[in-house]
Protein backbone atom coordinates (compact mmCIF):
# COMPACT_ATOMS: atom_id res chain seq x y z
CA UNK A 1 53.26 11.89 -66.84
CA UNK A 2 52.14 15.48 -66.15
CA UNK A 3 47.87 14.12 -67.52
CA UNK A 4 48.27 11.30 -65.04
CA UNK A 5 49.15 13.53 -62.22
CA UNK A 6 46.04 15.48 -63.12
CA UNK A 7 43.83 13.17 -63.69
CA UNK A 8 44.89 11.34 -60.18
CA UNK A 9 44.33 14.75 -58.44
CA UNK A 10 41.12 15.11 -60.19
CA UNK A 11 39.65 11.16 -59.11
CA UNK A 12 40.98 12.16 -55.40
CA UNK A 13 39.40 15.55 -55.31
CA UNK A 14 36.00 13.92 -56.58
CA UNK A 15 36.11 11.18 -54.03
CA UNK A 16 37.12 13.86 -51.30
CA UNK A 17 33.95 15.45 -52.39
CA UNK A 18 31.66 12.70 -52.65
CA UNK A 19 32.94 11.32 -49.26
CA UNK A 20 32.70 14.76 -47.43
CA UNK A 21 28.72 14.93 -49.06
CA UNK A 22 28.06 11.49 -47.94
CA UNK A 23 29.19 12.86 -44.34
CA UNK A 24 26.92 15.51 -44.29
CA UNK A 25 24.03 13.88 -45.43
CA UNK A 26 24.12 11.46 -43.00
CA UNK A 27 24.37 13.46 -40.45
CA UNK A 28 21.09 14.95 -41.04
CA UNK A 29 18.07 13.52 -40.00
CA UNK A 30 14.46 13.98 -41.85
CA UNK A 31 12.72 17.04 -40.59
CA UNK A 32 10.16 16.69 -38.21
CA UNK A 33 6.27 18.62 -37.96
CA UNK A 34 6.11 19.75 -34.35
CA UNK A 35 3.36 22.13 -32.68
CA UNK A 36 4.66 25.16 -31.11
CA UNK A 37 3.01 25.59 -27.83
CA UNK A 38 2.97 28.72 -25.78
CA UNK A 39 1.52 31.04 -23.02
CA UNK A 40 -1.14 33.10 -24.99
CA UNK A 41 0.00 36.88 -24.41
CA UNK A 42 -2.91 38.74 -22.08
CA UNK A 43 -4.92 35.65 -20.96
CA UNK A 44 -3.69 33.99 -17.76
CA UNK A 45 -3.87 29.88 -18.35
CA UNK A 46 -4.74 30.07 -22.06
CA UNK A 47 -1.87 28.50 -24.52
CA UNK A 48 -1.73 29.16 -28.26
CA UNK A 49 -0.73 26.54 -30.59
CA UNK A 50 1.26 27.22 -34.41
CA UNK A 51 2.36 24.87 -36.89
CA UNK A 52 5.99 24.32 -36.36
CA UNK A 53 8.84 21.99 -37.96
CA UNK A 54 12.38 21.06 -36.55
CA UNK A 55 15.67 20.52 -38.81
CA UNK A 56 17.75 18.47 -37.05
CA UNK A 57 21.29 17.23 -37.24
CA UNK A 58 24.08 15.63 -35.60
CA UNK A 59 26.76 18.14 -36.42
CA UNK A 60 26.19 21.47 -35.91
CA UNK A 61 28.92 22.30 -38.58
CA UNK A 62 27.08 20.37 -41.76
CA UNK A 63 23.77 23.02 -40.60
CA UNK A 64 22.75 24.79 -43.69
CA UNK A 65 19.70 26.15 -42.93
CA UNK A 66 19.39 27.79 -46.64
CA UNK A 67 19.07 24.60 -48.27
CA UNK A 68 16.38 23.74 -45.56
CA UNK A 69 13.00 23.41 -47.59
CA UNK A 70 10.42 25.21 -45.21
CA UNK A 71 6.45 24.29 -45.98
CA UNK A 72 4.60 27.20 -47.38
CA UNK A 73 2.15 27.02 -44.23
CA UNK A 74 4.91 26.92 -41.70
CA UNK A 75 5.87 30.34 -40.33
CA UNK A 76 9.80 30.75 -40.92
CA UNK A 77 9.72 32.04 -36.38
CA UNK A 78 8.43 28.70 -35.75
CA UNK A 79 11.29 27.01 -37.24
CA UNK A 80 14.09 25.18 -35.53
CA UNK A 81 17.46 23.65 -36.26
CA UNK A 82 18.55 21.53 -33.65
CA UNK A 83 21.95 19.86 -32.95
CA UNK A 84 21.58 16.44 -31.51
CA UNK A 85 24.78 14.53 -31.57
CA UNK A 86 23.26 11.81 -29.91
CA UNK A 87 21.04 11.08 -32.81
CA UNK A 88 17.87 10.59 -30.27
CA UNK A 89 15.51 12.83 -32.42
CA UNK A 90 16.87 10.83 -35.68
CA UNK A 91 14.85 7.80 -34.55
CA UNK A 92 13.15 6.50 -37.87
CA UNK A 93 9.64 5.89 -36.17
CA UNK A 94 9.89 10.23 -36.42
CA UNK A 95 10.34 10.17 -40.13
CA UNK A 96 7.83 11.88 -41.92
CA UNK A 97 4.82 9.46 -43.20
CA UNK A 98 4.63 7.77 -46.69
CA UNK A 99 2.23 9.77 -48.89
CA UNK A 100 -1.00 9.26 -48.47
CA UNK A 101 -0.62 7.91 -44.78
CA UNK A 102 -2.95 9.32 -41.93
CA UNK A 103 -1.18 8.23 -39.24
CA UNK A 104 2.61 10.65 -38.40
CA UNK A 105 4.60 10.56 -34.95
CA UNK A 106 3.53 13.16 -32.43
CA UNK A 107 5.44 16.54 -31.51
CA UNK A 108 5.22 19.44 -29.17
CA UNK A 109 7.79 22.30 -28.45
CA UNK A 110 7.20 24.99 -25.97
CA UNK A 111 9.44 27.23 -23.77
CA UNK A 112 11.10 26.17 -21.03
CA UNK A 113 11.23 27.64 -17.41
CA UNK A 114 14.33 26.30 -15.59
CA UNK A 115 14.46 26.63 -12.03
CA UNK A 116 16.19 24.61 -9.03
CA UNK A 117 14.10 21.58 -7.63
CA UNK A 118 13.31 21.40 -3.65
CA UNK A 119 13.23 17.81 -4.02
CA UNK A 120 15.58 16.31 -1.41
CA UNK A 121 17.50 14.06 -3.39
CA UNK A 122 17.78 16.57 -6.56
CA UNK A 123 18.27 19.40 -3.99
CA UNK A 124 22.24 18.79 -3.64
CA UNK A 125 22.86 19.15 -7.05
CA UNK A 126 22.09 22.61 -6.71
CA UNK A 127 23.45 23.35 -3.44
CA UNK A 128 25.35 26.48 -4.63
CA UNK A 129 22.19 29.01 -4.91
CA UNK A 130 23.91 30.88 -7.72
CA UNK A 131 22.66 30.15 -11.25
CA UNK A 132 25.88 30.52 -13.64
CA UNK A 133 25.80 32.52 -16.68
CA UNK A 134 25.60 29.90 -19.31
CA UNK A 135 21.60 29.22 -18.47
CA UNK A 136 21.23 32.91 -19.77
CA UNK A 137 19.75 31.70 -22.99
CA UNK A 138 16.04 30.44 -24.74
CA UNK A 139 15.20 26.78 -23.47
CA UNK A 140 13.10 24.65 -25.02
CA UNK A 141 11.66 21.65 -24.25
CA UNK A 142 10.72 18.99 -27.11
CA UNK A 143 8.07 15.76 -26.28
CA UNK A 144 8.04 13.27 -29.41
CA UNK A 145 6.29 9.65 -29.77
CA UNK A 146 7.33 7.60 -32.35
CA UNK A 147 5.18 5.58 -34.80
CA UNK A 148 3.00 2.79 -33.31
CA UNK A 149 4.62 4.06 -29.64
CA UNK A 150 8.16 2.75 -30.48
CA UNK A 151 9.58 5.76 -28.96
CA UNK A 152 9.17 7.85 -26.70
CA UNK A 153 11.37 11.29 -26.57
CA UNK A 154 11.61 14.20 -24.11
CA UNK A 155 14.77 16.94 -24.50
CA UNK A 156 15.24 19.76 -23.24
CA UNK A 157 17.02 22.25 -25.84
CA UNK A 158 19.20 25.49 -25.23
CA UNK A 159 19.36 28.48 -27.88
CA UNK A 160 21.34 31.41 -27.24
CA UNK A 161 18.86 34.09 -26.81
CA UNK A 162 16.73 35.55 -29.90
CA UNK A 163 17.57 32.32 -32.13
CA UNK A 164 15.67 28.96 -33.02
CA UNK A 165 19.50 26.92 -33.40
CA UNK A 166 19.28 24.64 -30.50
CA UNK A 167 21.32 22.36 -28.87
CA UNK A 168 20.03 19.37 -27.27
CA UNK A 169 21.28 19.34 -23.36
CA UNK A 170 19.00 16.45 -21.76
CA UNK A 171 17.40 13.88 -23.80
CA UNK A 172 15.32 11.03 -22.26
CA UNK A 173 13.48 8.12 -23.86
CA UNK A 174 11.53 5.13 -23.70
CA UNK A 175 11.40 2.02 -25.78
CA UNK A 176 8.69 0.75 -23.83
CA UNK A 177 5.44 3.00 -24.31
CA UNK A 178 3.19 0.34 -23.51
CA UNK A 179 3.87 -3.02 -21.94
CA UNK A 180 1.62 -5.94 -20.71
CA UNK A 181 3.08 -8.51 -18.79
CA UNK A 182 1.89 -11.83 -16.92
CA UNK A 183 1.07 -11.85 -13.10
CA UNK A 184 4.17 -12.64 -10.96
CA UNK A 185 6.75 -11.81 -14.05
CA UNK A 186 9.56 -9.70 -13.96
CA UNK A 187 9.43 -6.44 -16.04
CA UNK A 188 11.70 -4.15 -17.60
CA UNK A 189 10.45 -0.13 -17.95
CA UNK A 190 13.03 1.19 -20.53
CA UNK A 191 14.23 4.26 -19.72
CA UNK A 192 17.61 5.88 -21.14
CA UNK A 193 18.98 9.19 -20.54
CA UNK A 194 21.88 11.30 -22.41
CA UNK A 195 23.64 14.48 -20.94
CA UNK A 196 25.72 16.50 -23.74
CA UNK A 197 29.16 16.33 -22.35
CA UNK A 198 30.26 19.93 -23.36
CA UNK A 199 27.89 21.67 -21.24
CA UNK A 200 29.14 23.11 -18.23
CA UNK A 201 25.79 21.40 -16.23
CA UNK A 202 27.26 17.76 -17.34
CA UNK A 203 29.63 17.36 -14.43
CA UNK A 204 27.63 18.40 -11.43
CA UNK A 205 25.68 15.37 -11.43
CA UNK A 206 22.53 14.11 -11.75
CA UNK A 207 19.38 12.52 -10.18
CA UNK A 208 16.50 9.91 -11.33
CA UNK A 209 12.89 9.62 -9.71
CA UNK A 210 10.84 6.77 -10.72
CA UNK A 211 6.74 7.65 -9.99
CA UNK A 212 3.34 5.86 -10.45
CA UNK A 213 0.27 7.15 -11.17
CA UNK A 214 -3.09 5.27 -11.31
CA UNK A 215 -6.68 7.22 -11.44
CA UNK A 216 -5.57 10.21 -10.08
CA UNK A 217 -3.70 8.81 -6.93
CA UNK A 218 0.33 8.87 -7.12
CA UNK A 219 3.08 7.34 -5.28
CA UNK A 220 6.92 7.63 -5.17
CA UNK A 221 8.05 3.78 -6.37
CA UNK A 222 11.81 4.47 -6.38
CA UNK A 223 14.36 7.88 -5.95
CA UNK A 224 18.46 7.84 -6.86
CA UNK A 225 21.05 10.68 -5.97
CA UNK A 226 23.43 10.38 -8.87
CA UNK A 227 25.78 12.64 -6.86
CA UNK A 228 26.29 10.79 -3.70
CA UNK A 229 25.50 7.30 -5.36
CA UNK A 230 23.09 6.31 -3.21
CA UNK A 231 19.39 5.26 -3.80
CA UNK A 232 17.24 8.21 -1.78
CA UNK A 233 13.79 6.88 -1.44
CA UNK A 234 12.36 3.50 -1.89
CA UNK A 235 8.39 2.65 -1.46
CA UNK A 236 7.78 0.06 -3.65
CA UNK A 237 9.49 -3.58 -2.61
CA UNK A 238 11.52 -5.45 -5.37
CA UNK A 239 12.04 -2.25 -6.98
CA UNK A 240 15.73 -1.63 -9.03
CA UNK A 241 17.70 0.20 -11.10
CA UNK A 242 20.74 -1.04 -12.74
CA UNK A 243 23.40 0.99 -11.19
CA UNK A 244 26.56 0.11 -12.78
CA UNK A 245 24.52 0.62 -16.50
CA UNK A 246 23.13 4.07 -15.01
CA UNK A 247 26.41 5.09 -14.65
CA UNK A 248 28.28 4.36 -17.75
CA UNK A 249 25.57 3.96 -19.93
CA UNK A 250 22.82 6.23 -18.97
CA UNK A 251 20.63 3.41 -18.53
CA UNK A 252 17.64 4.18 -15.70
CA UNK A 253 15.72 1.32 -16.68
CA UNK A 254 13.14 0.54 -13.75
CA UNK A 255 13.08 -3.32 -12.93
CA UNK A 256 10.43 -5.02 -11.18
CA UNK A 257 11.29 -8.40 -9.91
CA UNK A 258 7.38 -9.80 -9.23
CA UNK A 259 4.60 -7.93 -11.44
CA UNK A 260 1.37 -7.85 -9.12
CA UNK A 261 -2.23 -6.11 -10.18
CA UNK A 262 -1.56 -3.04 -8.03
CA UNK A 263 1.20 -2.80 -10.32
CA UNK A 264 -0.79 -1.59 -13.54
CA UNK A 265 -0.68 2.01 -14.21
CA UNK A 266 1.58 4.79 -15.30
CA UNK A 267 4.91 5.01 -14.69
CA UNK A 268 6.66 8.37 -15.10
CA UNK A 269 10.83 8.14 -15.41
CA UNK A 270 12.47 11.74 -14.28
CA UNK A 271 15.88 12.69 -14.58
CA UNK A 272 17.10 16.07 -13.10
CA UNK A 273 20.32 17.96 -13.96
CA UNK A 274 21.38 21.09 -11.96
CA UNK A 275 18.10 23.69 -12.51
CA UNK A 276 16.80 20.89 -15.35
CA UNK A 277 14.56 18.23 -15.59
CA UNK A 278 13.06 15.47 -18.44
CA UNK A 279 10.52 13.56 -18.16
CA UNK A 280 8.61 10.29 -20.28
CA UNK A 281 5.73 8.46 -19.22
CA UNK A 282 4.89 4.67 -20.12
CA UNK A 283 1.72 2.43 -19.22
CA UNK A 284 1.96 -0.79 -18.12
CA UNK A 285 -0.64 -3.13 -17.67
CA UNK A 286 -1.02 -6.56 -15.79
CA UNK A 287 -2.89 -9.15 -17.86
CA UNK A 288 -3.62 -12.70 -16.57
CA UNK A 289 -6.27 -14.34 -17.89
CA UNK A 290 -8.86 -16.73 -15.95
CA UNK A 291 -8.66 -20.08 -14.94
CA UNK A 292 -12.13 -21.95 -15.64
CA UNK A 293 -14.22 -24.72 -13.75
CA UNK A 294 -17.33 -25.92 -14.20
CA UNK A 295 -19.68 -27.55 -11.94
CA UNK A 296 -21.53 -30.47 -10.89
CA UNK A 297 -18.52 -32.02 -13.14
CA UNK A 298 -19.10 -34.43 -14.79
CA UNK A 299 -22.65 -33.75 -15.21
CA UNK A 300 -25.18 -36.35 -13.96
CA UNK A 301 -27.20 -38.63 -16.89
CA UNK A 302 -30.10 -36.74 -18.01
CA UNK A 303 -33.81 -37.32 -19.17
CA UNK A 304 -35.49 -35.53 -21.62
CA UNK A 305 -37.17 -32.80 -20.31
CA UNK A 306 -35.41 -32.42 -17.34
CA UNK A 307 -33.21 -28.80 -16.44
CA UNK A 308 -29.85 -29.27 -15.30
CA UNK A 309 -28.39 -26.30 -13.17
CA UNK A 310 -24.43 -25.69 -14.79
CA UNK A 311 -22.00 -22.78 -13.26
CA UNK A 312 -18.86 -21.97 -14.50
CA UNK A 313 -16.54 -20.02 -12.40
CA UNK A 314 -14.11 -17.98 -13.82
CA UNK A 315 -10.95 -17.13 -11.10
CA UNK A 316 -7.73 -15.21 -11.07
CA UNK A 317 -8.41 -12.55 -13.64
CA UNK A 318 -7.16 -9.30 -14.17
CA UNK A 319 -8.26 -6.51 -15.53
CA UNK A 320 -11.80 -6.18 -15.15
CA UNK A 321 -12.78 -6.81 -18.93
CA UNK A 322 -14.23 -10.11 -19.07
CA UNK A 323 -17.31 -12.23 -21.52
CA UNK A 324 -18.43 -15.27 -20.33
CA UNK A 325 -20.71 -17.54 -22.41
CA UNK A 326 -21.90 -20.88 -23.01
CA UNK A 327 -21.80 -23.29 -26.37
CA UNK A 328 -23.10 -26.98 -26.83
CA UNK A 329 -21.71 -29.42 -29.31
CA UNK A 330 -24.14 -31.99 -30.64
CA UNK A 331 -23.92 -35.14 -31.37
CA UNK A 332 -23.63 -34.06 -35.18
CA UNK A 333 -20.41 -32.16 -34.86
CA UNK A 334 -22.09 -28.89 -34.75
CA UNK A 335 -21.99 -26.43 -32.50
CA UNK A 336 -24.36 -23.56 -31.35
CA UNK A 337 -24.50 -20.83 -28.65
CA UNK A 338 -26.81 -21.11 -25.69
CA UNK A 339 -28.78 -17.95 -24.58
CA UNK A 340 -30.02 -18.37 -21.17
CA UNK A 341 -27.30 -17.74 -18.68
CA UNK A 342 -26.76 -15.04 -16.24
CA UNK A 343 -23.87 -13.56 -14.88
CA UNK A 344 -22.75 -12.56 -11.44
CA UNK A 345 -21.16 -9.52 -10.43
CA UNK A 346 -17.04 -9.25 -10.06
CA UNK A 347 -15.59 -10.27 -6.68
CA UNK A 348 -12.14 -9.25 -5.67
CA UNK A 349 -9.63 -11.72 -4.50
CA UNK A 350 -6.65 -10.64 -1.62
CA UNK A 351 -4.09 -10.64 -4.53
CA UNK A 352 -6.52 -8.20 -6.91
CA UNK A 353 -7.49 -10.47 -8.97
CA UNK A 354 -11.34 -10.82 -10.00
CA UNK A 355 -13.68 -13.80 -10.21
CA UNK A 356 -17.02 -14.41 -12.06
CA UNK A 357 -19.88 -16.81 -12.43
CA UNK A 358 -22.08 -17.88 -15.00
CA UNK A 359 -24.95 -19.68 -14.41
CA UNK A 360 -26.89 -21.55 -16.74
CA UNK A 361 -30.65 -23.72 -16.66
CA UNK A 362 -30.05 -26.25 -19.60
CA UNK A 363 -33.33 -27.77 -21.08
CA UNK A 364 -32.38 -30.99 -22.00
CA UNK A 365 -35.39 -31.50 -24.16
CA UNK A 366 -33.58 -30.03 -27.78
CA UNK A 367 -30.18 -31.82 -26.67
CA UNK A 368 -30.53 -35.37 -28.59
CA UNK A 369 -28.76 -37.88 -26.70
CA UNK A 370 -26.01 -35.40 -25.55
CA UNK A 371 -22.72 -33.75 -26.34
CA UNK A 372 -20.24 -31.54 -25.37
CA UNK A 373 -20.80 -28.38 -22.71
CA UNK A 374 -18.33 -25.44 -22.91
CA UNK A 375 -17.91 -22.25 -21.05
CA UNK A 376 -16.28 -19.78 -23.10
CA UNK A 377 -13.97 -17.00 -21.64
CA UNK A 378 -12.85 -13.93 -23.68
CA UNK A 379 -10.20 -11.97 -21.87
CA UNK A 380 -7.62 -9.18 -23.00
CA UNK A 381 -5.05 -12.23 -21.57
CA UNK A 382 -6.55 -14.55 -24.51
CA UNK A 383 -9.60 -17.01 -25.11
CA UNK A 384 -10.03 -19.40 -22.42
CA UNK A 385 -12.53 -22.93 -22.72
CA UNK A 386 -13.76 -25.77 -19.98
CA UNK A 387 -15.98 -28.17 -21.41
CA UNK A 388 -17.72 -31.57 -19.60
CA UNK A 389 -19.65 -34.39 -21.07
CA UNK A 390 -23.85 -34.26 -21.08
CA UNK A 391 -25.39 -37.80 -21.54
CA UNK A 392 -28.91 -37.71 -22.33
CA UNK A 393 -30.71 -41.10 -21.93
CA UNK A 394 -34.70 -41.94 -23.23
CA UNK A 395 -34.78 -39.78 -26.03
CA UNK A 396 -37.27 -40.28 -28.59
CA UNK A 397 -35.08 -41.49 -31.34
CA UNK A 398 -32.81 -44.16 -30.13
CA UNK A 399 -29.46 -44.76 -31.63
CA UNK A 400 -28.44 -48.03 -33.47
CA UNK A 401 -26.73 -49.18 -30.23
CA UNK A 402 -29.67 -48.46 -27.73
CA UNK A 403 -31.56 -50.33 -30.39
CA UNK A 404 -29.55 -53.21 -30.41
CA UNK A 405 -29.82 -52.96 -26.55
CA UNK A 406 -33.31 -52.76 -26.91
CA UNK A 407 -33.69 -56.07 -29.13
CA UNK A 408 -31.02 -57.94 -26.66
CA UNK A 409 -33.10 -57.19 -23.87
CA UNK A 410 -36.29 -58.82 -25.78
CA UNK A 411 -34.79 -61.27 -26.45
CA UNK A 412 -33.71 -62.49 -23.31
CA UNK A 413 -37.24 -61.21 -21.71
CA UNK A 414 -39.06 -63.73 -24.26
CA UNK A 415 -36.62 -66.21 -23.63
CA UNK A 416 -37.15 -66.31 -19.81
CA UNK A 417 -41.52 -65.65 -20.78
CA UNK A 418 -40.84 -69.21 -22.72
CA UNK A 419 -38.79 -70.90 -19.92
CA UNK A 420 -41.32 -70.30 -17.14
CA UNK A 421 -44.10 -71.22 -19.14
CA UNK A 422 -42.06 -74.66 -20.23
CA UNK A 423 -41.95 -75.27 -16.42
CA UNK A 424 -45.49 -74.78 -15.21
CA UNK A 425 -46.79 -76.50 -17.79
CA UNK A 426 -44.36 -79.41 -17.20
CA UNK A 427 -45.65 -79.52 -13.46
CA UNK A 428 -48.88 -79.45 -14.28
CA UNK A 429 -48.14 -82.34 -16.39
CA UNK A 430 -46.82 -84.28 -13.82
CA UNK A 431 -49.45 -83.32 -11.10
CA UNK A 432 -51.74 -84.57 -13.07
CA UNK A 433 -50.45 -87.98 -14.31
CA UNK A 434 -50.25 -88.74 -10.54
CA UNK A 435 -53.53 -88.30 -9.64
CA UNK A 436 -54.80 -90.61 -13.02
CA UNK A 437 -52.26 -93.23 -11.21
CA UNK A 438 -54.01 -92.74 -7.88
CA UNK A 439 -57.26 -93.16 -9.08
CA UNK A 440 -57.05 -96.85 -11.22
């Protein structure tokens, strides 16, 4: 009875064990290669750039930085352990790449200044004018994209001073690096935020600003005081956030309810805490593609020989990036390109979309009888095709059916030669029987 005791305190102790490594396994996450980025001591604007690499975990008690395996080319002061509990920085698109793969997510740490905003609607969150003692620390800020642009990361990391063990404070993220979307659709810009509930900066509120950028011009599209619960600054119409999902879910998502061209751009998603601030950017782009017509349509018959004038217009397009070009389909079932059009310059419709010509002179003297005339439109919005009819008639080689036509037509020509001859020579007849009776 004694063994059995044993031996059951020996399978529960092993299980303990096993179950209490499984824990701490998973709540590491694969180490990620970073650049450290700082101000280069002695030269005012220059930045110096190391080789760094962050350990991070969900549980600052399963840390155990000597079991850490540390590259031999990595500088042990360039090395961080970070606590995220939650699990942002553990996306997988941040995993280290298979061997032998070029391509590895993207990662930048530097130092970070923190410092009350004068922005009026992140102003009140800092209203006091005393900094408290627990930003008397190191603060780092992290920017990360994922693999393929799955993710997008920006935290901002506190370390008490002299150490590299960090604890993320502000994380914010994107799902949606780069989006296209249809003229006059809705569209979703994922943004998500997380505030660590244990620090002291959690409960004094906090503030989102949504901004657009396009070549170098910038405009404010939406601003929300988290504090007073009220939205600050609107300037862009059918602009919203989800408010109740903010809230409870740290969900700043920007939604716009009708996508125009003015629309494409950069969109920057901000969220402040007292004396903090993260930020991710995302592109979006507006892609319709054009809507085709070609005239005269249908084309008028044709004689060999003879140049036909063809346009295509190509309408409602946007962006810019457009090929327009011509094909012809023979008789035969094959087709071919045609070299000789020309192309007009872009004009800009009231909405912002574009519009394009192309013009073509078609010889109709290598056409056979005829076939099948299409304008071909390659846009980033897809492939896009108008074709007409061309009927060629007189051409050199006639087809069975125009031959037919031909011998019908021969026919009834020799038929109507032999009827008219029938009848003058039957008057003639006739005239001059008369005049034999006349005379006797």
């Amino acid at each position: 009875m004694t063994d059995f005791s044993t031996i059951y305190k020996l399978c529960l102790l092993t299980v303990t064990c096993c179950l209490q490594a499984s824990s701490s396994s998973s709540s590491r996450c694969p180490a990620v290669e970073c650049w450290l980025v700082q101000d280069h001591v002695g030269r005012r604007g220059a930045t110096t750039q190391e080789k760094s690499l962050l350990h991070i975990s969900t549980d600052a008690n399963s840390r155990d930085a000597a079991s850490e395996q540390i590259p031999s080319d990595i500088d042990l002061d360039t090395v961080f352990f970070i606590t995220d509990p939650a699990a942002t920085l553990c996306h997988q698109s941040l995993s280290p790449p298979t061997r032998g793969s070029v391509q590895k997510a993207q990662c930048e740490i530097s130092p970070f200044l923190h410092q009350p905003s004068t922005l009026q609607w992140v102003a009140p969150l800092t209203v006091s004018g005393s900094s408290p003692v627990y930003l008397q620390a190191d603060w780092f800020s992290a920017a990360l994209l994922g693999l393929n642009k799955q993710l997008v990361i920006s935290s901002i990391m506190r370390a008490p001073t002299g150490t590299k063990d960090s604890n993320v404070i502000l994380s914010v993220s994107s799902r949606t690096v780069s989006v296209q979307a249809r003229l006059g659709e809705p569209v979703l810009l994922d943004c998500g935020f997380w505030v660590d509930p244990s620090s002291p900066l959690s409960g004094s509120g906090f503030a989102v600003e949504w901004r657009y950028q396009f070549r170098g011009k910038g405009r404010l599209v939406l601003a929300y005081d988290g504090k007073t619960d009220r939205v600050a600054d609107t300037q862009e119409e059918g602009a919203s956030l989800d408010f109740e999902g903010l809230h409870q879910k740290g969900n700043a998502s920007l939604i716009l309810q009708e996508t125009k061209v003015r629309h494409s751009g950069t969109y920057i998603c901000t969220v402040h805490l007292p004396y903090l601030q993260a930020q991710v950017l995302m592109e979006l782009e507006i892609v319709e593609p054009p809507s085709l017509s070609i005239h005269p349509s249908p084309l008028p018959l044709a004689v060999p020989g003879q140049t036909l004038v063809v346009q295509c217009e190509a309408s409602g397009f946007a962006p810019l990036s457009l090929e327009l070009s011509w094909e012809f389909k023979g008789a035969d079932g094959k087709s071919r390109p045609l070299d000789s059009a020309s192309v007009t310059g872009h004009r800009q419709a009231w909405d912002g979309t574009y519009s394009q010509s192309a013009r073509l002179e078609l010889d109709t003297s290598s056409l056979g009888m005829g076939g099948e005339l299409t304008c071909v439109a390659v846009h980033p919005g897809g492939t896009r095709r108008a074709s007409t009819s061309l009927s060629v008639i007189g051409f050199s080689s006639p087809s069975i059916e125009d031959s037919m036509a031909m011998v019908g037509v021969a026919l009834v020509l020799y038929g109507l030669i032999k009827f008219v001859s029938w009848t003058i020579s039957s008057s003639g007849t006739d005239g001059a029987d008369k005049v034999e009776k006349k005379e006797k």
